[in-house]
N, C-alpha and C. Protein backbone atom coordinates (compact mmCIF):
# COMPACT_ATOMS: atom_id res chain seq x y z
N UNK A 1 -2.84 -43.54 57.66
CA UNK A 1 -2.44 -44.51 56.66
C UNK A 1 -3.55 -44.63 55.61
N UNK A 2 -3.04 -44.77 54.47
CA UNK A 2 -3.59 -44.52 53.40
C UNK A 2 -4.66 -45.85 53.10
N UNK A 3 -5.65 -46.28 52.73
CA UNK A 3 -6.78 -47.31 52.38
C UNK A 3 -6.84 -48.46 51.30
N UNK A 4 -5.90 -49.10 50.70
CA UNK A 4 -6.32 -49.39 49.30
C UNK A 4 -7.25 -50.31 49.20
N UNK A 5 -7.99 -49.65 48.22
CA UNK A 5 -9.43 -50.42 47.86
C UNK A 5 -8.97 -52.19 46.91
N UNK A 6 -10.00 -52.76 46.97
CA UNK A 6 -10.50 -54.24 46.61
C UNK A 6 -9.69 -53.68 45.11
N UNK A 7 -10.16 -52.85 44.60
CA UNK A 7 -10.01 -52.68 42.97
C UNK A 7 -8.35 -52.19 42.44
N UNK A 8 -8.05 -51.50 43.36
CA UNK A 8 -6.55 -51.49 43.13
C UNK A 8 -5.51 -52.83 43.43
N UNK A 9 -5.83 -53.88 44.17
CA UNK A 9 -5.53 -54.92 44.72
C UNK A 9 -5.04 -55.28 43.89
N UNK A 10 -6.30 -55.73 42.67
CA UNK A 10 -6.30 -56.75 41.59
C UNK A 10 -5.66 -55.85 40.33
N UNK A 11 -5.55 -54.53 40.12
CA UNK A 11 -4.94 -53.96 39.32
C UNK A 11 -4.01 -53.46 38.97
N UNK A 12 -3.08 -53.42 40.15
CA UNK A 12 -1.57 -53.33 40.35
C UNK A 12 -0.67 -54.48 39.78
N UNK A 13 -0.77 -56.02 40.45
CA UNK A 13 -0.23 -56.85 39.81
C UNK A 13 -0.63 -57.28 38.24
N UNK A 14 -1.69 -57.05 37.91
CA UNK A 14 -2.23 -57.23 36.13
C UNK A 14 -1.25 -55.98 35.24
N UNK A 15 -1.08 -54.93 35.68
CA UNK A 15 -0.18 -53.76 35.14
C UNK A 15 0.70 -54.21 35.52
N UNK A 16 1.32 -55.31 36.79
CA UNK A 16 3.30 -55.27 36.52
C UNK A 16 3.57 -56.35 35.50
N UNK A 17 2.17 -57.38 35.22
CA UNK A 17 2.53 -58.71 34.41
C UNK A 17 2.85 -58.04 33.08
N UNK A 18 2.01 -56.63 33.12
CA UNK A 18 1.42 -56.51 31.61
C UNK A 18 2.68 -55.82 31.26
N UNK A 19 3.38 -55.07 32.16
CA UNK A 19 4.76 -54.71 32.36
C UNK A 19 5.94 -54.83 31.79
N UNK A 20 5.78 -56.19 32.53
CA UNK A 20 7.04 -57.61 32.42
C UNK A 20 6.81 -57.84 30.96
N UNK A 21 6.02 -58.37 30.32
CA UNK A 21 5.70 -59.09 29.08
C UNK A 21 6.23 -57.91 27.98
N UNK A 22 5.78 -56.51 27.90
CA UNK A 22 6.39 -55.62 26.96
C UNK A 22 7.50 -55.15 27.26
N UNK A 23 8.45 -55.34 28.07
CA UNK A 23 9.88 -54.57 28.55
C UNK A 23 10.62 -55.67 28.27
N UNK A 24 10.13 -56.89 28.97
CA UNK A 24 11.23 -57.73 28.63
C UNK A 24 11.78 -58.40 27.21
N UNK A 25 12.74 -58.88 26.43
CA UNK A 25 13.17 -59.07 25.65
C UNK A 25 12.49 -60.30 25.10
N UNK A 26 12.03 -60.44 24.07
CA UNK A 26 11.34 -61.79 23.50
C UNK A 26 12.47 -62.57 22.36
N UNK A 27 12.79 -63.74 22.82
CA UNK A 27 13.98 -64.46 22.47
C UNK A 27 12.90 -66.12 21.57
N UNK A 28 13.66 -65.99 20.76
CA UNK A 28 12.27 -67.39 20.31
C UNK A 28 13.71 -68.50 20.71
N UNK A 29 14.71 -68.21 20.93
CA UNK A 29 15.91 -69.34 21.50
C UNK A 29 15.91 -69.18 23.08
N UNK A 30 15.01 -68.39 23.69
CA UNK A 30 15.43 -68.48 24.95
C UNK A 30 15.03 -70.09 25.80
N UNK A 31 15.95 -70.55 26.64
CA UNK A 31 15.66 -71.48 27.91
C UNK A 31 15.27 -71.42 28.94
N UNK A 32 14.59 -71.72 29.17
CA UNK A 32 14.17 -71.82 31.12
C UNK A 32 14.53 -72.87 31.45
N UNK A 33 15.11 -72.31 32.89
CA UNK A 33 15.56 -73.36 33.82
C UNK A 33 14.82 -73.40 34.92
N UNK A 34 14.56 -74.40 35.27
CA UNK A 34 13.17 -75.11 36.32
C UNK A 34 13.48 -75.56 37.16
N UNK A 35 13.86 -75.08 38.42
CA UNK A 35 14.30 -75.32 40.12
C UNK A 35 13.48 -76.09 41.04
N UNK A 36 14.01 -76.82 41.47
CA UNK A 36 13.07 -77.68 42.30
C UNK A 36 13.48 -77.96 43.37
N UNK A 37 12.69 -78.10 44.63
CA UNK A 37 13.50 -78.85 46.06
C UNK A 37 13.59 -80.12 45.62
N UNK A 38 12.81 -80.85 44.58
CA UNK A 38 13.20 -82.75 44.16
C UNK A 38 14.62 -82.65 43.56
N UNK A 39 14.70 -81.57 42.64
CA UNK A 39 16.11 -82.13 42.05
C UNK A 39 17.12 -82.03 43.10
N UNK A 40 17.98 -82.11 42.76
CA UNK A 40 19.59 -82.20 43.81
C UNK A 40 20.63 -81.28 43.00
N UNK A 41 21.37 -80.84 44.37
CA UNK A 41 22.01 -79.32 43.95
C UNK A 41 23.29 -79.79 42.70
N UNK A 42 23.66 -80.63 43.37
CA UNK A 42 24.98 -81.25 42.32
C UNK A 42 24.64 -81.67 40.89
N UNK A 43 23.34 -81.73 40.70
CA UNK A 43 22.98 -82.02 38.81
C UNK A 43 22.63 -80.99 38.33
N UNK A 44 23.75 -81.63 36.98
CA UNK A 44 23.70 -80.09 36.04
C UNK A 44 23.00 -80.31 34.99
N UNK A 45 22.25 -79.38 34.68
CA UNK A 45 22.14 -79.52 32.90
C UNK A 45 22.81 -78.99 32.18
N UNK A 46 23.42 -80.36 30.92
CA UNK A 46 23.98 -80.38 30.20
C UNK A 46 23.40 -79.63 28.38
N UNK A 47 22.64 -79.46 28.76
CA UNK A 47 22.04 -78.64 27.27
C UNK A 47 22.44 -76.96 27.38
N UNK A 48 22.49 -76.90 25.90
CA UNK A 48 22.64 -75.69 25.45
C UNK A 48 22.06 -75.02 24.13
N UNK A 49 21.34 -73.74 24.60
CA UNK A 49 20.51 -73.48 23.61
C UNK A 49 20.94 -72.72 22.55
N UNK A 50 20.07 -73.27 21.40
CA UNK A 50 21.30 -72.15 19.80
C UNK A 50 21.58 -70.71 20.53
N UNK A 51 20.96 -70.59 21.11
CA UNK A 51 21.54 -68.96 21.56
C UNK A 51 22.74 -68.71 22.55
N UNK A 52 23.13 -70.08 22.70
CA UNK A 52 24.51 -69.75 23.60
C UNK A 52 25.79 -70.87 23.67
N UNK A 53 25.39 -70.50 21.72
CA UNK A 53 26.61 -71.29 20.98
C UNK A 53 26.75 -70.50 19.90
N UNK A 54 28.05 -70.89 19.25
CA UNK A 54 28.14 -70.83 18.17
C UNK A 54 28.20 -71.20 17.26
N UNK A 55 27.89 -70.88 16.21
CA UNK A 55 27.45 -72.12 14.50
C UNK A 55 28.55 -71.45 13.90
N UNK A 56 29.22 -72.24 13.21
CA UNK A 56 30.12 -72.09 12.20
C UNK A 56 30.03 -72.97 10.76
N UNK A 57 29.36 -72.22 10.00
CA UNK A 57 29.53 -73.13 8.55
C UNK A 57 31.04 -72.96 7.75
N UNK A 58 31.06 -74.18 6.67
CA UNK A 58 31.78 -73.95 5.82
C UNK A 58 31.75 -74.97 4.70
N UNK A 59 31.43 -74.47 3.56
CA UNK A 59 31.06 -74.91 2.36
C UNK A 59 32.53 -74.77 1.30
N UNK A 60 32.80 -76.23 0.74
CA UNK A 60 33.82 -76.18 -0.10
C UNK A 60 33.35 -75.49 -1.73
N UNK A 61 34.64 -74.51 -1.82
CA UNK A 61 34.73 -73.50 -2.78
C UNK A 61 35.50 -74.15 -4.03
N UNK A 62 34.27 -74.69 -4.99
CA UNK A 62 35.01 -75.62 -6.27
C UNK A 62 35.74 -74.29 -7.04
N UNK A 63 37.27 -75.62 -7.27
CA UNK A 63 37.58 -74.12 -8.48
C UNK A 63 37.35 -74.59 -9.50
N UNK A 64 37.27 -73.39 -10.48
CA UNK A 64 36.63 -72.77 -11.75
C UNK A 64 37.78 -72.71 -12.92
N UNK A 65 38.65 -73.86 -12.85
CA UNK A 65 39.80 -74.36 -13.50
C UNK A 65 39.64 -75.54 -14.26
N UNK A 66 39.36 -75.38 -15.71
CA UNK A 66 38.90 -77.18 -16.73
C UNK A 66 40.39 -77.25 -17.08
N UNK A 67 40.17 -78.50 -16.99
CA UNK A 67 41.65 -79.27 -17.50
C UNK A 67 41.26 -79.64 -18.98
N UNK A 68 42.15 -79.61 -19.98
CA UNK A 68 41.88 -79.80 -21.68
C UNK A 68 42.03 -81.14 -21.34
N UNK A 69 41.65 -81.95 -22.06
CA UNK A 69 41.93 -83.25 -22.56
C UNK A 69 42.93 -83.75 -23.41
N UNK A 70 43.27 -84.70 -23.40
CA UNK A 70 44.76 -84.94 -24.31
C UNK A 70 44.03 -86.38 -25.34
N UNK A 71 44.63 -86.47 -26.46
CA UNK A 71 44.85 -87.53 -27.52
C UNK A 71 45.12 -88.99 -26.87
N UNK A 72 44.63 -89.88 -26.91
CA UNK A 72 45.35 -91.32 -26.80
C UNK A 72 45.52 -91.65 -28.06
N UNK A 73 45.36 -91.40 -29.34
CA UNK A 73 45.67 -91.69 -30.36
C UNK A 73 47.28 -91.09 -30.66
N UNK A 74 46.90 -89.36 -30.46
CA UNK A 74 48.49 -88.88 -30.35
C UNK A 74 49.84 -89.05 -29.53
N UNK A 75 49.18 -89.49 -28.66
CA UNK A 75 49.92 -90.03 -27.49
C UNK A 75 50.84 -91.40 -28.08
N UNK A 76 49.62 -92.29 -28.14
CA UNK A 76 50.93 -93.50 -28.73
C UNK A 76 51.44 -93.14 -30.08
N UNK A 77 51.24 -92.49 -30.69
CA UNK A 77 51.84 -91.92 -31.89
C UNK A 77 53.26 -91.31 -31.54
N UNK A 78 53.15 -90.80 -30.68
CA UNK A 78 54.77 -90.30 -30.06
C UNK A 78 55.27 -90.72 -29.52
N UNK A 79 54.83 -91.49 -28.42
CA UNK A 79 55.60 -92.81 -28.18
C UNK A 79 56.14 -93.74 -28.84
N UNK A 80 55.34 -94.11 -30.03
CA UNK A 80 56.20 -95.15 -31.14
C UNK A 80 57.36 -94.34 -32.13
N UNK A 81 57.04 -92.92 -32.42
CA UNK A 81 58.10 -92.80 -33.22
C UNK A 81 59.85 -92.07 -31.95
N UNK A 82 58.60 -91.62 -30.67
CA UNK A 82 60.33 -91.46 -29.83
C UNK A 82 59.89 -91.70 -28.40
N UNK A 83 59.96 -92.88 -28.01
CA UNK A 83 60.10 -93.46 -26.49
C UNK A 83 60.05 -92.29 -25.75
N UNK A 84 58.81 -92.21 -24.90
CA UNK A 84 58.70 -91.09 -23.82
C UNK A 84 57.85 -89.94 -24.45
N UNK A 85 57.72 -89.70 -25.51
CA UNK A 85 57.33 -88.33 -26.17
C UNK A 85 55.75 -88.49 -25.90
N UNK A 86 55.31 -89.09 -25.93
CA UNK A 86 53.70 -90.02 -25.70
C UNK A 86 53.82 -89.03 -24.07
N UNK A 87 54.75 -90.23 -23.22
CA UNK A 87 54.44 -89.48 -21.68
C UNK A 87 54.68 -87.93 -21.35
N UNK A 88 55.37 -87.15 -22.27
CA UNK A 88 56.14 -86.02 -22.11
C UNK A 88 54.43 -85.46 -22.22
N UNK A 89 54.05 -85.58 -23.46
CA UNK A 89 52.67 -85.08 -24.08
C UNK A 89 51.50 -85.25 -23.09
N UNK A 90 51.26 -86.39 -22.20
CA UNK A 90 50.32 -86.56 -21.17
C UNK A 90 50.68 -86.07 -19.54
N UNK A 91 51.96 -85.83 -19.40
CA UNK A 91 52.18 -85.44 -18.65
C UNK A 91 52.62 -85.86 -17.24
N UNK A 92 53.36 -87.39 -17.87
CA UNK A 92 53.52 -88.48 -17.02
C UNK A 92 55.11 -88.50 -17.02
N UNK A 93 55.89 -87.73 -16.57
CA UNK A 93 56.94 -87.44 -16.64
C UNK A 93 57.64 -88.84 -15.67
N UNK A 94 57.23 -88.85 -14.75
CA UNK A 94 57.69 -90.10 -13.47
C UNK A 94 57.85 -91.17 -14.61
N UNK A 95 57.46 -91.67 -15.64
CA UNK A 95 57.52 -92.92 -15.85
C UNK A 95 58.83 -92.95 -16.94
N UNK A 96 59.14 -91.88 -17.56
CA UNK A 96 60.01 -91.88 -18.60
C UNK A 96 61.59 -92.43 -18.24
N UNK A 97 62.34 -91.96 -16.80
CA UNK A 97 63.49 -93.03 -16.41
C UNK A 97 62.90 -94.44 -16.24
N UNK A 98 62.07 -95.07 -15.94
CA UNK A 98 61.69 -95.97 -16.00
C UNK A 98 61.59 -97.07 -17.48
N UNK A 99 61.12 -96.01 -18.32
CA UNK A 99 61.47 -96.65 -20.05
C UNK A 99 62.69 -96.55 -20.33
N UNK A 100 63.47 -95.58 -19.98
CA UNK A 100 64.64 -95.49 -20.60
C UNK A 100 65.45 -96.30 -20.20
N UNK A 101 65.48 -96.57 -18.22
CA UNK A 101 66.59 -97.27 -17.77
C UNK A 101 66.03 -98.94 -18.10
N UNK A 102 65.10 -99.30 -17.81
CA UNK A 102 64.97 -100.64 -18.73
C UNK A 102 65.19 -100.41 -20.07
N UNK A 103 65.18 -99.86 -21.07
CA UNK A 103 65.49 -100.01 -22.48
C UNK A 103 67.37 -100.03 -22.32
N UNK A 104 67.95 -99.23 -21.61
CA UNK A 104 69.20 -99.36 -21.93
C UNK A 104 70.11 -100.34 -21.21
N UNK A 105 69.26 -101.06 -20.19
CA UNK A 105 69.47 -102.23 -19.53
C UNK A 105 69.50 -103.61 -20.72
N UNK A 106 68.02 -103.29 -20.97
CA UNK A 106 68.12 -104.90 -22.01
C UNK A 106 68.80 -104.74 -23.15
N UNK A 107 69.08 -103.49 -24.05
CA UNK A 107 70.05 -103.13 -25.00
C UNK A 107 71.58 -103.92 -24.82
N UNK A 108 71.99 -102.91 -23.64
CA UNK A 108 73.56 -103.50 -22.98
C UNK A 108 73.15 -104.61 -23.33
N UNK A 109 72.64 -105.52 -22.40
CA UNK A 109 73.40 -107.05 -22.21
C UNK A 109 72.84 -107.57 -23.47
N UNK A 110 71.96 -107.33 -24.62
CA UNK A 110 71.65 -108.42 -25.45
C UNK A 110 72.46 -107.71 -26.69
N UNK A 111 73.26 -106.48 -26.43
CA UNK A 111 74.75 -106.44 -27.46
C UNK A 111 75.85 -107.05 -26.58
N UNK A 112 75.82 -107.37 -25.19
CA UNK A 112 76.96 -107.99 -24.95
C UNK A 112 76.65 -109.48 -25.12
N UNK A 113 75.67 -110.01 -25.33
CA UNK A 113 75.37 -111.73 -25.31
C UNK A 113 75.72 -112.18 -27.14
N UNK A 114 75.17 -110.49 -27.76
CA UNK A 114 75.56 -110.71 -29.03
C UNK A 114 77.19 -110.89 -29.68
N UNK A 115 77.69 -110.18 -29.09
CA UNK A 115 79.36 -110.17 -28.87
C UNK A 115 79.86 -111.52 -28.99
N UNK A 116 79.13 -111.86 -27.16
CA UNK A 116 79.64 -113.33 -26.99
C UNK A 116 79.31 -114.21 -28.49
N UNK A 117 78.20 -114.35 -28.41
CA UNK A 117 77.64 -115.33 -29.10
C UNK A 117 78.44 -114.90 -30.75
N UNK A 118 78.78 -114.14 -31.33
CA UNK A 118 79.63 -113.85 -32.56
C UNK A 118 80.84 -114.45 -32.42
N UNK A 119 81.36 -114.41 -31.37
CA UNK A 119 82.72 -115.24 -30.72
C UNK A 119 82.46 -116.47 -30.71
N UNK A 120 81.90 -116.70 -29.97
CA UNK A 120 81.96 -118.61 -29.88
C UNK A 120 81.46 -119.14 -30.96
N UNK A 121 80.72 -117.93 -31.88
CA UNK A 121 80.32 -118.94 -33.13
C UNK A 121 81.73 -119.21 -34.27
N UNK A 122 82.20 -117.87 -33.91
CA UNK A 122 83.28 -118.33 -35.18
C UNK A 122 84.34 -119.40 -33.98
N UNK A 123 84.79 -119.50 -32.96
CA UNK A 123 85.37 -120.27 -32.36
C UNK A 123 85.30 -121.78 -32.72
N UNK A 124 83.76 -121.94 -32.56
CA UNK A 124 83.21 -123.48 -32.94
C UNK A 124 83.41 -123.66 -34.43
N UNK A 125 83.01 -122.94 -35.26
CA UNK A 125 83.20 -123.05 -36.59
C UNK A 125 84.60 -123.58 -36.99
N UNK A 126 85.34 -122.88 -36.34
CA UNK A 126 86.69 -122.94 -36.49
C UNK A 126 87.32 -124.47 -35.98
N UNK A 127 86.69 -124.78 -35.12
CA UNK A 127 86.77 -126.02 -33.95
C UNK A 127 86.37 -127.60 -35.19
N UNK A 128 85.28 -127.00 -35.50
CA UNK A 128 84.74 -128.05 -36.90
C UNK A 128 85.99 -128.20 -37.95
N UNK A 129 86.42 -127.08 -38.76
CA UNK A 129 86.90 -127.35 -39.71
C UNK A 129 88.10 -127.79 -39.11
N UNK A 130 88.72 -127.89 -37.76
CA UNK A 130 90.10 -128.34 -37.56
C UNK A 130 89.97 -129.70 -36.95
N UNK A 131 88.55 -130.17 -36.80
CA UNK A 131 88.06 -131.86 -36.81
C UNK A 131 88.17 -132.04 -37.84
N UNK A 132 89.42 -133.05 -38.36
CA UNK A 132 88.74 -133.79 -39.59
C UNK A 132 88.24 -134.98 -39.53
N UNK A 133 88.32 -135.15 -38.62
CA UNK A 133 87.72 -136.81 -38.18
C UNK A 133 86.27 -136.85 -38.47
N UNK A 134 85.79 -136.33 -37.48
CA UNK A 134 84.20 -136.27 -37.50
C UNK A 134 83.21 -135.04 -37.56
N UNK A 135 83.88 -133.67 -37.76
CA UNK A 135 83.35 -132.48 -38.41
C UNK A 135 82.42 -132.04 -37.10
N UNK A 136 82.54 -132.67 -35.91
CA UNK A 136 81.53 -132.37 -34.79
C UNK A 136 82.23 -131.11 -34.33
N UNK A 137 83.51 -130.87 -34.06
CA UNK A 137 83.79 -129.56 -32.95
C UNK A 137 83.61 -129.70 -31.59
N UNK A 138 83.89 -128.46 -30.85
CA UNK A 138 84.14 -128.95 -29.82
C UNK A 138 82.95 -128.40 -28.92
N UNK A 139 82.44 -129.24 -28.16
CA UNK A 139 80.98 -129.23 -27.62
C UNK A 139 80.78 -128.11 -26.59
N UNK A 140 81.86 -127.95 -26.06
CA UNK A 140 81.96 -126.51 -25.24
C UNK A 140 81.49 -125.44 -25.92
N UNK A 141 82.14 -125.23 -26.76
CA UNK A 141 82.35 -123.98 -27.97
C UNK A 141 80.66 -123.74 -28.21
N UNK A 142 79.98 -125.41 -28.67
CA UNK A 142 78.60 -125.56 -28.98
C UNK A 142 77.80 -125.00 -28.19
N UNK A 143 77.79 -125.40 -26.43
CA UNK A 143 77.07 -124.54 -26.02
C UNK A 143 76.92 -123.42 -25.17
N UNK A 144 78.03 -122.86 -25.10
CA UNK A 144 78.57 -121.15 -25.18
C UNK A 144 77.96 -120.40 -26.25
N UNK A 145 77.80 -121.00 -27.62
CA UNK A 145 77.12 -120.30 -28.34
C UNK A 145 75.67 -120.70 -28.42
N UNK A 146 75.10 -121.51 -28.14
CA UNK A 146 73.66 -121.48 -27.96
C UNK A 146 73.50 -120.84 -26.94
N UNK A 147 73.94 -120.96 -25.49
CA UNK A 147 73.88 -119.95 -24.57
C UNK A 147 73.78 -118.56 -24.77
N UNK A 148 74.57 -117.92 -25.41
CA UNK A 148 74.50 -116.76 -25.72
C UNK A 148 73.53 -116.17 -26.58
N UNK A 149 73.01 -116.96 -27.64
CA UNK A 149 72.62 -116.77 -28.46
C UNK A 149 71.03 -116.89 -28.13
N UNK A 150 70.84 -117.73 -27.51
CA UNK A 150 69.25 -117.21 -26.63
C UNK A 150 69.01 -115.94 -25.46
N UNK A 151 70.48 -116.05 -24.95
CA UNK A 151 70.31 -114.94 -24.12
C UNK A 151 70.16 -113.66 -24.72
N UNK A 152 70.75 -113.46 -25.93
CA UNK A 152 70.35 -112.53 -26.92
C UNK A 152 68.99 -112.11 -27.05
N UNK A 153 68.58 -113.31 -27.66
CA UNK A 153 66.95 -113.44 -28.34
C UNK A 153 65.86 -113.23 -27.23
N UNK A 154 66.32 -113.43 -25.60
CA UNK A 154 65.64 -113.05 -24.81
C UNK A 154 65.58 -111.52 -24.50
N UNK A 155 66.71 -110.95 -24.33
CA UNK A 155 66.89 -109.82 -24.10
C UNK A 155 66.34 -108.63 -25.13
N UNK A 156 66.47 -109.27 -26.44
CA UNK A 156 65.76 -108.66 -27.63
C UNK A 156 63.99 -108.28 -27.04
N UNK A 157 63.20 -110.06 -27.02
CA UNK A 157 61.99 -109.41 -26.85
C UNK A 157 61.78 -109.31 -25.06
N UNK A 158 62.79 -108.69 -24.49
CA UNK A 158 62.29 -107.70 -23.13
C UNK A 158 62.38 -105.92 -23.78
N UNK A 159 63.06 -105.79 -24.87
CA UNK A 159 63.45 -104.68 -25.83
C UNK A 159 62.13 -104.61 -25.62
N UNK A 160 61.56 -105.70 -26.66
CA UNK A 160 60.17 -105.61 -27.31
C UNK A 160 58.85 -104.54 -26.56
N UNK A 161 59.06 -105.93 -25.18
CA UNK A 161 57.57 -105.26 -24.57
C UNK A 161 57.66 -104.15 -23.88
N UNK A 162 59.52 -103.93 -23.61
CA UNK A 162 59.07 -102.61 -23.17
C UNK A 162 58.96 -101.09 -23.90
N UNK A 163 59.19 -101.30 -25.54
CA UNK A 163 58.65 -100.47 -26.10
C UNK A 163 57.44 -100.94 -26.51
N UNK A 164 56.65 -101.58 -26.33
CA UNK A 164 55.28 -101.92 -26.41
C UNK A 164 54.26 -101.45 -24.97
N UNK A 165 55.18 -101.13 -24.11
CA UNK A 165 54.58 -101.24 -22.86
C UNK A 165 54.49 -99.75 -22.46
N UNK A 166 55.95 -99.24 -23.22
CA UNK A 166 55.85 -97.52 -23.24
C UNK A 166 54.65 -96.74 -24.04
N UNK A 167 54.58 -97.42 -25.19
CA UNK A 167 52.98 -97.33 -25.93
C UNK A 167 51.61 -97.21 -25.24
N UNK A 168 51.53 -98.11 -24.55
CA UNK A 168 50.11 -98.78 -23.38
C UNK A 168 50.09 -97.13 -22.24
N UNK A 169 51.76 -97.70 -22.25
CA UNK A 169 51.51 -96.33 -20.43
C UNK A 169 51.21 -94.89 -21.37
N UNK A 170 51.45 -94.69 -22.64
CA UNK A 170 50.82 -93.18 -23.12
C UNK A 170 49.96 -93.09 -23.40
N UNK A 171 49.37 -94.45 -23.84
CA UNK A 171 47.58 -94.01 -24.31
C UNK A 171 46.85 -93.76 -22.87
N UNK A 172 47.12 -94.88 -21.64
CA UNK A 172 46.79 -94.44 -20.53
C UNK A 172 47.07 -93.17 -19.89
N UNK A 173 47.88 -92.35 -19.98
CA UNK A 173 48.61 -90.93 -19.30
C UNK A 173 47.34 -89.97 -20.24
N UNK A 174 47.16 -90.29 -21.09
CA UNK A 174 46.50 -89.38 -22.07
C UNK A 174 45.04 -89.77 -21.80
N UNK A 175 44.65 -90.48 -21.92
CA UNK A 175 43.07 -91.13 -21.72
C UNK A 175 42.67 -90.75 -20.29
N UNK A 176 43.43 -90.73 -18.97
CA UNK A 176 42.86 -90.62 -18.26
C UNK A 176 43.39 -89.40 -17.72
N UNK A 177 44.07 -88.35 -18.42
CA UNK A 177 44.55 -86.67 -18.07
C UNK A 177 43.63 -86.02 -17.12
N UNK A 178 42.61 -86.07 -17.83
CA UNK A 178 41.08 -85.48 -17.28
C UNK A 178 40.42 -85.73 -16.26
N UNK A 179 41.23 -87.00 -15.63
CA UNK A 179 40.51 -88.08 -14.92
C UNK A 179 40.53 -87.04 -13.39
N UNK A 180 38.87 -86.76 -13.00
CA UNK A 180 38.72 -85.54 -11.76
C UNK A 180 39.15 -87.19 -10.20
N UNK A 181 40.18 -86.86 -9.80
CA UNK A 181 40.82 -87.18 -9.02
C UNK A 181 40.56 -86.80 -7.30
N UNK A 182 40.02 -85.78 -7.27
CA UNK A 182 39.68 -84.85 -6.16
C UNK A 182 38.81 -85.17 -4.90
N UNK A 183 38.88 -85.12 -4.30
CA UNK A 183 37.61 -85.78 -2.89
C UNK A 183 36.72 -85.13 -2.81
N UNK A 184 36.31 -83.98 -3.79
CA UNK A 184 34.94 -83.37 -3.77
C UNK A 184 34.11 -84.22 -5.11
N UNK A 185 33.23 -85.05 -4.85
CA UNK A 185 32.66 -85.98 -5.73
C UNK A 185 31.30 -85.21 -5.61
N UNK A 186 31.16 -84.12 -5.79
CA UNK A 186 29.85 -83.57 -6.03
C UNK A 186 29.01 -83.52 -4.68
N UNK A 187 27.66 -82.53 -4.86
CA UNK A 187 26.49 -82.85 -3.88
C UNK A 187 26.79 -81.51 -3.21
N UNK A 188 26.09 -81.52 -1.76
CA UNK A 188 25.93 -80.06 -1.27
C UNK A 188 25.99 -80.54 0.06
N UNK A 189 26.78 -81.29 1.07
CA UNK A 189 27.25 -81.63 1.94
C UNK A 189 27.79 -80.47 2.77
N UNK A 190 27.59 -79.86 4.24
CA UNK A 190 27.74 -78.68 4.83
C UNK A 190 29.01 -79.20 6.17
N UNK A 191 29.34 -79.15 6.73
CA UNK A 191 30.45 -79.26 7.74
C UNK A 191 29.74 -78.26 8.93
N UNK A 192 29.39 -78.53 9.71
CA UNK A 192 28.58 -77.34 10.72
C UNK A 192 29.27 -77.88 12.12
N UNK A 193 30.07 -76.78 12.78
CA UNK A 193 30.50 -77.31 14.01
C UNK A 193 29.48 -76.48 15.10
N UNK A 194 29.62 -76.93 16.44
CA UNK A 194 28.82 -76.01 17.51
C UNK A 194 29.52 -75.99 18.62
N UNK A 195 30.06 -74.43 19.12
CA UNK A 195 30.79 -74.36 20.14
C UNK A 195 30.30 -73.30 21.25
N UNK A 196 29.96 -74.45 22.50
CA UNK A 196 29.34 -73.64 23.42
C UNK A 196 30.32 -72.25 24.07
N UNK A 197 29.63 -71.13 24.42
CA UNK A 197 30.02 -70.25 24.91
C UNK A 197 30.25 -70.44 26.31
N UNK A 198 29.65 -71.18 27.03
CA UNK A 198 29.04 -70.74 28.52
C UNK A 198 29.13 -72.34 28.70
């Protein structure tokens, strides 16, 4: 049987360290795990190292689409000379049945209150000159036609504001065209998820 000397002893294991250290793989994410008879077999560790997950970025991709700007000057300009043309121009299409069916709402009834009220006026008139007693007429007649005749004058200025109001909603449709609406409000905000492998 072969002898080994004092000097090979100590120089065998220094060549397997020196071994180990250049063969094996150098990981700057690697983990060690540290065994012990104190710990207990049933606890786990719950960590995981960047190297045995995965990163997933994702960065929102602005688009490269300018919106022109529109007139609020031109805007109510077309609205006053043709109801809606203001919103057609800004691009507020939703609101235009909305002008129209109120405009032809308060139209109707304050030519039908006008009707009335043309009726009961010549009625009463008529009612007077066939009093000769006291030239009063007949008080019904009287206020059937005041009735009507405010209901008119009301219905007129609901006319009013809502071609005044069709004006307002085009300078707004137009003034705020441009208006960036979007949930990307700027900045450099990243979304990074991490999904373990193992």
């Amino acid at each position: 049987m072969k002898k080994i000397s004092p000097k090979s002893f100590y120089v065998m294991p220094l060549m397997g360290a020196v071994f180990f250290f250049f063969t094996a793989p150098i990981s700057v994410c690697a983990q060690a795990k540290i065994t012990s008879a104190l710990i207990k077999p049933d606890s786990t560790d719950a960590t995981f190292s960047p190297a045995d997950s995965l990163n997933i970025q994702g960065a929102k991709i602005k688009p490269l689409l300018t919106v022109q700007s529109k007139s609020g000057s031109l805007a109510m300009l077309l609205s006053a000379v043709v109801p809606g043309a203001g919103q057609i121009y800004a691009h507020r299409y939703y609101t235009i049945p909305f002008i129209y069916g109120f405009g032809v709402y308060f139209s109707s009834i304050a030519i039908k209150a006008n009707t009335q009220y043309e009726d009961y006026r010549s009625r009463f008139s008529e009612s007077v000159r066939l009093d000769t007693a006291a030239h009063q007429g007949n008080q019904n007649l009287l206020d059937a036609r005041d009735f009507y005749h405010d209901q008119r004058d009301e219905y007129i200025l609901y006319l009013g504001l809502t071609y005044f109001l069709n004006i307002i909603d085009a300078y707004v449709g137009a003034t705020l065209y441009d208006f960036d609406v979007s949930e990307d409000l700027g900045g450099s905000a990243k979304i990074q998820f991490r999904i373990p492998v193992r």
